[in-house]
N, C-alpha and C. Protein backbone atom coordinates (compact mmCIF):
# COMPACT_ATOMS: atom_id res chain seq x y z
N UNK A 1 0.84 -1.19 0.00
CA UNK A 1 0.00 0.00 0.00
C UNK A 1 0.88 1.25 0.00
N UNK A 2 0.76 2.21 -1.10
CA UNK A 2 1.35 3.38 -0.75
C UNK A 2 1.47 4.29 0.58
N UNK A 3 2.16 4.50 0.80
CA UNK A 3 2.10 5.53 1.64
C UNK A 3 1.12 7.09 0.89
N UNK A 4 0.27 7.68 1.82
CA UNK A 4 -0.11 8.99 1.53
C UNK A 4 0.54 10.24 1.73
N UNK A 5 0.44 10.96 0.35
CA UNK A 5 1.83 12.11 0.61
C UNK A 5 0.68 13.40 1.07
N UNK A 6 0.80 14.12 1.89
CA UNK A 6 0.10 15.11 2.73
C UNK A 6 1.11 16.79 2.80
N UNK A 7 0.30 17.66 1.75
CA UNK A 7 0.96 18.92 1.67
C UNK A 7 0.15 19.73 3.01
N UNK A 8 0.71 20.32 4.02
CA UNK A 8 0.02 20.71 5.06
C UNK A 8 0.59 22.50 4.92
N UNK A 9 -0.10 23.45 4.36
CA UNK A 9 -0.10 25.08 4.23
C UNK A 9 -0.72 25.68 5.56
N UNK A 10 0.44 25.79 6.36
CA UNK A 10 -0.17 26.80 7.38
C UNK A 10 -0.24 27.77 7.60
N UNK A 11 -1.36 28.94 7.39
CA UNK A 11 -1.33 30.46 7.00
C UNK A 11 -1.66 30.89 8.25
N UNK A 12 -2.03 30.17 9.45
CA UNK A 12 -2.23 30.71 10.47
C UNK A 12 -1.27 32.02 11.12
N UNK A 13 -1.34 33.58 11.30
CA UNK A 13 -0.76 34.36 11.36
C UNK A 13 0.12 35.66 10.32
N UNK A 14 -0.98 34.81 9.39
CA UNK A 14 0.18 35.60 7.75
C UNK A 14 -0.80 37.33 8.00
N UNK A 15 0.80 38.05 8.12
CA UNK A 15 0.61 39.07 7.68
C UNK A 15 0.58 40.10 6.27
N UNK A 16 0.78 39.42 5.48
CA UNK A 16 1.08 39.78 4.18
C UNK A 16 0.78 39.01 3.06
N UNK A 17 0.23 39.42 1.93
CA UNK A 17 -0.06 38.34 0.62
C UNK A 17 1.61 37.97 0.29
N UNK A 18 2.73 38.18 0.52
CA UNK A 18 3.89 37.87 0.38
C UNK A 18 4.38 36.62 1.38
N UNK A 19 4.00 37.14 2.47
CA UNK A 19 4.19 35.89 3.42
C UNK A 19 3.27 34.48 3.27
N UNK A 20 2.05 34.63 2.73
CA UNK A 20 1.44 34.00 2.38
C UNK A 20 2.08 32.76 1.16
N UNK A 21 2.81 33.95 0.01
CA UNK A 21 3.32 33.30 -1.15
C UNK A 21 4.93 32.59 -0.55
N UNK A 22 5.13 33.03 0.33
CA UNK A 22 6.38 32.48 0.93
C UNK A 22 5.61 31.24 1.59
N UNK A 23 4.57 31.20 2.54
CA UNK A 23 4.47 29.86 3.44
C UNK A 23 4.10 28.68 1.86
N UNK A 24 3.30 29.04 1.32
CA UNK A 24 3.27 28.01 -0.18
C UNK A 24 3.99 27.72 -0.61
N UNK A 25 5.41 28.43 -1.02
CA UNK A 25 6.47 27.70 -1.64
C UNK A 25 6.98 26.76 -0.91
N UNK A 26 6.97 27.08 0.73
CA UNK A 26 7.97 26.34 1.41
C UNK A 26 6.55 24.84 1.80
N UNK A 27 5.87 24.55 1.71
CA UNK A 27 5.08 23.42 1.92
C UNK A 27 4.94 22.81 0.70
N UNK A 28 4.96 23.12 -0.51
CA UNK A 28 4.63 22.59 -1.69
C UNK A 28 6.39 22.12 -2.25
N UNK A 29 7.48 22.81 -1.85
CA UNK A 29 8.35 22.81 -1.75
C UNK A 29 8.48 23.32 -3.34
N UNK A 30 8.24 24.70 -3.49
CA UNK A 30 8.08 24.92 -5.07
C UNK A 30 10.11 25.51 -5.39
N UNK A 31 9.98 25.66 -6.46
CA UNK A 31 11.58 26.05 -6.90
C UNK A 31 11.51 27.60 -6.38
N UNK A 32 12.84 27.75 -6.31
CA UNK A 32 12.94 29.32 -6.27
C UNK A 32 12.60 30.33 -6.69
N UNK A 33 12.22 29.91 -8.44
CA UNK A 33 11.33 30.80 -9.35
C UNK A 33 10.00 31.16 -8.96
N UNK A 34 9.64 30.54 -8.48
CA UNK A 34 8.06 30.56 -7.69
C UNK A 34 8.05 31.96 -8.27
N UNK A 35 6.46 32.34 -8.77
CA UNK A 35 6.38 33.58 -9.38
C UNK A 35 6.05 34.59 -8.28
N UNK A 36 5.39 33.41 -6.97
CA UNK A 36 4.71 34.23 -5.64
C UNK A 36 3.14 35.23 -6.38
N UNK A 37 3.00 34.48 -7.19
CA UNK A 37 1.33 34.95 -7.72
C UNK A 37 0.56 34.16 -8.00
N UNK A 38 -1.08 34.35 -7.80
CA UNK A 38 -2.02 32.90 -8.41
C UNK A 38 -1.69 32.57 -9.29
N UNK A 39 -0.79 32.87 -10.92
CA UNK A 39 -1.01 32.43 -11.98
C UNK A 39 -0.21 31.16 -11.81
N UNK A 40 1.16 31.94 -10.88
CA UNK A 40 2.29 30.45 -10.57
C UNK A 40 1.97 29.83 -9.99
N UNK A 41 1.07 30.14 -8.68
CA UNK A 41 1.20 29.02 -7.82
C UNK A 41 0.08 27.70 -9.18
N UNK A 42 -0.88 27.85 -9.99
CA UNK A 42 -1.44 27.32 -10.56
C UNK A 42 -0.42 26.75 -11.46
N UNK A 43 0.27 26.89 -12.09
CA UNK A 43 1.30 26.38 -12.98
C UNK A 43 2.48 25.41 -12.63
N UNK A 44 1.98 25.81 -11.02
CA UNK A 44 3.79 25.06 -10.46
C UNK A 44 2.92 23.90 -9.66
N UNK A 45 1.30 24.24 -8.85
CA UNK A 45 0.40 22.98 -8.33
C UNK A 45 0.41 21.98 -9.58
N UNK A 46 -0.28 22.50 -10.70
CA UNK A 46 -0.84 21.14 -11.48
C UNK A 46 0.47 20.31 -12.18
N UNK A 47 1.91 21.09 -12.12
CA UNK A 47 2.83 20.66 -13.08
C UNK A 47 3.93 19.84 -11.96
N UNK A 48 3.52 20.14 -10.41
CA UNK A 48 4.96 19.85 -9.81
C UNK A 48 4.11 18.99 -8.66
N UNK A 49 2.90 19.38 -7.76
CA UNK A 49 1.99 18.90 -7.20
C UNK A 49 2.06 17.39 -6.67
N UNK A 50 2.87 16.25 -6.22
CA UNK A 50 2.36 15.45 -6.29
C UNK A 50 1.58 14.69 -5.43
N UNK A 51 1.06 15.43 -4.59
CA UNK A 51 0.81 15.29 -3.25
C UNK A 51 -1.09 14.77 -2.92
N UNK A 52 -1.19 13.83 -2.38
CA UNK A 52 -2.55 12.98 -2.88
C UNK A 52 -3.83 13.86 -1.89
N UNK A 53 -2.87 14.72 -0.75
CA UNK A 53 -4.05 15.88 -0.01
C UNK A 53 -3.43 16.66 0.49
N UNK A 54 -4.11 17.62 0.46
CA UNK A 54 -3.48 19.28 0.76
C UNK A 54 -4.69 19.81 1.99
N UNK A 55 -3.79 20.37 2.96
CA UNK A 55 -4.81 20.47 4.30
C UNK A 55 -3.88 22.19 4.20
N UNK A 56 -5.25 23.24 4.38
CA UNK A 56 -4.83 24.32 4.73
C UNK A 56 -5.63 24.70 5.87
N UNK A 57 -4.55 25.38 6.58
CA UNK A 57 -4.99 25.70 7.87
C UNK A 57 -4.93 27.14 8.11
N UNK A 58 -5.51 27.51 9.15
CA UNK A 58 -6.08 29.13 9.25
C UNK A 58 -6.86 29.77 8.40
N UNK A 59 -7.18 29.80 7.51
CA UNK A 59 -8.01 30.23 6.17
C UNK A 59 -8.95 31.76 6.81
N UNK A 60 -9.23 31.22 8.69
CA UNK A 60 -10.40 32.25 8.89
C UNK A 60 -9.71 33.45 9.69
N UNK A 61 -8.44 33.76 9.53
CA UNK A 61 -7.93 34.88 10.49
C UNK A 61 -7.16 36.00 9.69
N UNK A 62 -7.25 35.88 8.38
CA UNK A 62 -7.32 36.75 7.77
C UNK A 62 -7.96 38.40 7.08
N UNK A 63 -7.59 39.37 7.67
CA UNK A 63 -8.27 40.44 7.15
C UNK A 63 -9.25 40.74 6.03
N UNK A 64 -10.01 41.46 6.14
CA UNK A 64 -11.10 41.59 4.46
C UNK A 64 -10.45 41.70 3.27
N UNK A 65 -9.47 42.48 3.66
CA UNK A 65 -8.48 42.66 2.37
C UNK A 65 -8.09 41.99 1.56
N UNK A 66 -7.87 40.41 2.36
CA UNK A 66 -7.26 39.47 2.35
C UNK A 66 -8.06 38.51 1.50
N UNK A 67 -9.63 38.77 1.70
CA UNK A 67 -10.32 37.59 0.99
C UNK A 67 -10.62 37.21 -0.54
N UNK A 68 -10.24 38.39 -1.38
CA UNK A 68 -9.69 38.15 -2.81
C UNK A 68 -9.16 36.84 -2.71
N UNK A 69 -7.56 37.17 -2.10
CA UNK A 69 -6.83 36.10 -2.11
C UNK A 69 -6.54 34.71 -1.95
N UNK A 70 -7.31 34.71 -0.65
CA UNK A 70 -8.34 33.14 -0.19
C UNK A 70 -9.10 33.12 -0.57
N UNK A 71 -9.70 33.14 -1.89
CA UNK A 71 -10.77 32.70 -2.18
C UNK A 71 -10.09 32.66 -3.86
N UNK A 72 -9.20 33.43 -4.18
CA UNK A 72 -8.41 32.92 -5.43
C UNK A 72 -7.99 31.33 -5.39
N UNK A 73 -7.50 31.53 -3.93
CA UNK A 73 -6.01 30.30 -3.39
C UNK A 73 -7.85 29.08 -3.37
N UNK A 74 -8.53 29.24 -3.12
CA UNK A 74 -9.47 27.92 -3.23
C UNK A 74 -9.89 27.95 -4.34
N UNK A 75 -9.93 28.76 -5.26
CA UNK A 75 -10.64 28.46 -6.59
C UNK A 75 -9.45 27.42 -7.36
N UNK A 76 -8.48 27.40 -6.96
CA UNK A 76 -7.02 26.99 -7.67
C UNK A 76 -7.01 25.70 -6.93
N UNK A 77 -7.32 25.32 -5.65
CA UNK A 77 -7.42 23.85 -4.90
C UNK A 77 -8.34 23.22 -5.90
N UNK A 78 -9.24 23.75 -5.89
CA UNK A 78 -10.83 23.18 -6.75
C UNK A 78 -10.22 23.06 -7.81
N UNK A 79 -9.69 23.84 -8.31
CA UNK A 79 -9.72 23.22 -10.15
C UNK A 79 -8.37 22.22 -10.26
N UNK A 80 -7.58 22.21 -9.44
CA UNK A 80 -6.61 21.26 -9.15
C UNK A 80 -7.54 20.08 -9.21
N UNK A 81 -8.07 19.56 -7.98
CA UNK A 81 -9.29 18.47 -7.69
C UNK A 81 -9.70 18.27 -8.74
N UNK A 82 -10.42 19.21 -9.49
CA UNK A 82 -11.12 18.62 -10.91
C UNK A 82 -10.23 18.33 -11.95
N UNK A 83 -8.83 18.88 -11.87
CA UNK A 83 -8.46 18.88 -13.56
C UNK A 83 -7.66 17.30 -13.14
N UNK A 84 -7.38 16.89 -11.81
CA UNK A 84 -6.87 15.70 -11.49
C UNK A 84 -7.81 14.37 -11.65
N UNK A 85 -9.23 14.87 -11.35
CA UNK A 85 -10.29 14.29 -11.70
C UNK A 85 -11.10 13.33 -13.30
N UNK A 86 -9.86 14.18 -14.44
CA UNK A 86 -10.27 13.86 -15.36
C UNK A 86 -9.38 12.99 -15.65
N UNK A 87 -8.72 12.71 -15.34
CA UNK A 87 -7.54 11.80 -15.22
C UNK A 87 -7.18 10.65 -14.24
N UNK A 88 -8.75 10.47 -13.91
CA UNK A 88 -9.03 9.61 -13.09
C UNK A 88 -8.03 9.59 -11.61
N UNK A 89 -7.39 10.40 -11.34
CA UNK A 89 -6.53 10.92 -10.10
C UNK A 89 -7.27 11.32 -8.72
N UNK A 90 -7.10 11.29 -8.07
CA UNK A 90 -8.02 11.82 -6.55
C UNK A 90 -6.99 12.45 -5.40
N UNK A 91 -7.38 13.33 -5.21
CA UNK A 91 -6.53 14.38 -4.37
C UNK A 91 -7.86 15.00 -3.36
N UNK A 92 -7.28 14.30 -2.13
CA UNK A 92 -8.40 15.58 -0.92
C UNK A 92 -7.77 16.91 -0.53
N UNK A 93 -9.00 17.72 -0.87
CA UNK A 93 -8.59 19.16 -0.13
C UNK A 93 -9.07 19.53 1.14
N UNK A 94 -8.46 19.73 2.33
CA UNK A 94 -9.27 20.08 3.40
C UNK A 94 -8.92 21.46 3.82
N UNK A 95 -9.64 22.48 3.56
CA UNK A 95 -10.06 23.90 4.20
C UNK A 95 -10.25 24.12 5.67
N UNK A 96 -9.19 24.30 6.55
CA UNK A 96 -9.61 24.92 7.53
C UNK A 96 -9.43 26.16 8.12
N UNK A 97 -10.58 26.92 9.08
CA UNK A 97 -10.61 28.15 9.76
C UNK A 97 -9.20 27.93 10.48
């Protein structure tokens, strides 16, 4: 039986959409290039990703300002899930406050 590979993003305390793009690189373990924007983090999840569930934590202690961004960063989990989906692949996402 495989072992399950588990990407765990903890944003609990992020002060900044930068720190944010910093705690992602370092859990996904992305390259240095990391663009540190939704377009990369989408380009570097579906191409480098191999991870069978992704658990993000804090999601709810973020400022208003902030909710563009979390709610970009889940539209990009979701279409991960689905575009892995067509390819008969299965990846859990778990969202937490």
């Amino acid at each position: 039986m495989k072992k399950q590979k588990v990407v765990t993003l903890d944003l609990s305390g992020c002060q900044s959409l930068g720190e944010i793009h910093q705690r992602i690189k370092k859990a996904f373990a992305f390259p240095d290039f990391y663009g540190e924007n939704w377009s990369a983090f989408w380009d570097l999840l579906w191409s480098e990703c191999d991870a069978d569930r992704i658990v993000v934590l804090g999601l709810g202690c973020f400022p208003e300002k902030y909710q563009w961004h979390i709610d970009k960063m889940q539209e990009i989990l979701q279409r991960l899930k689905e575009h892995r989906a067509k390819y008969d692949e299965q990846i859990e996402i778990e969202l937490h406050s």
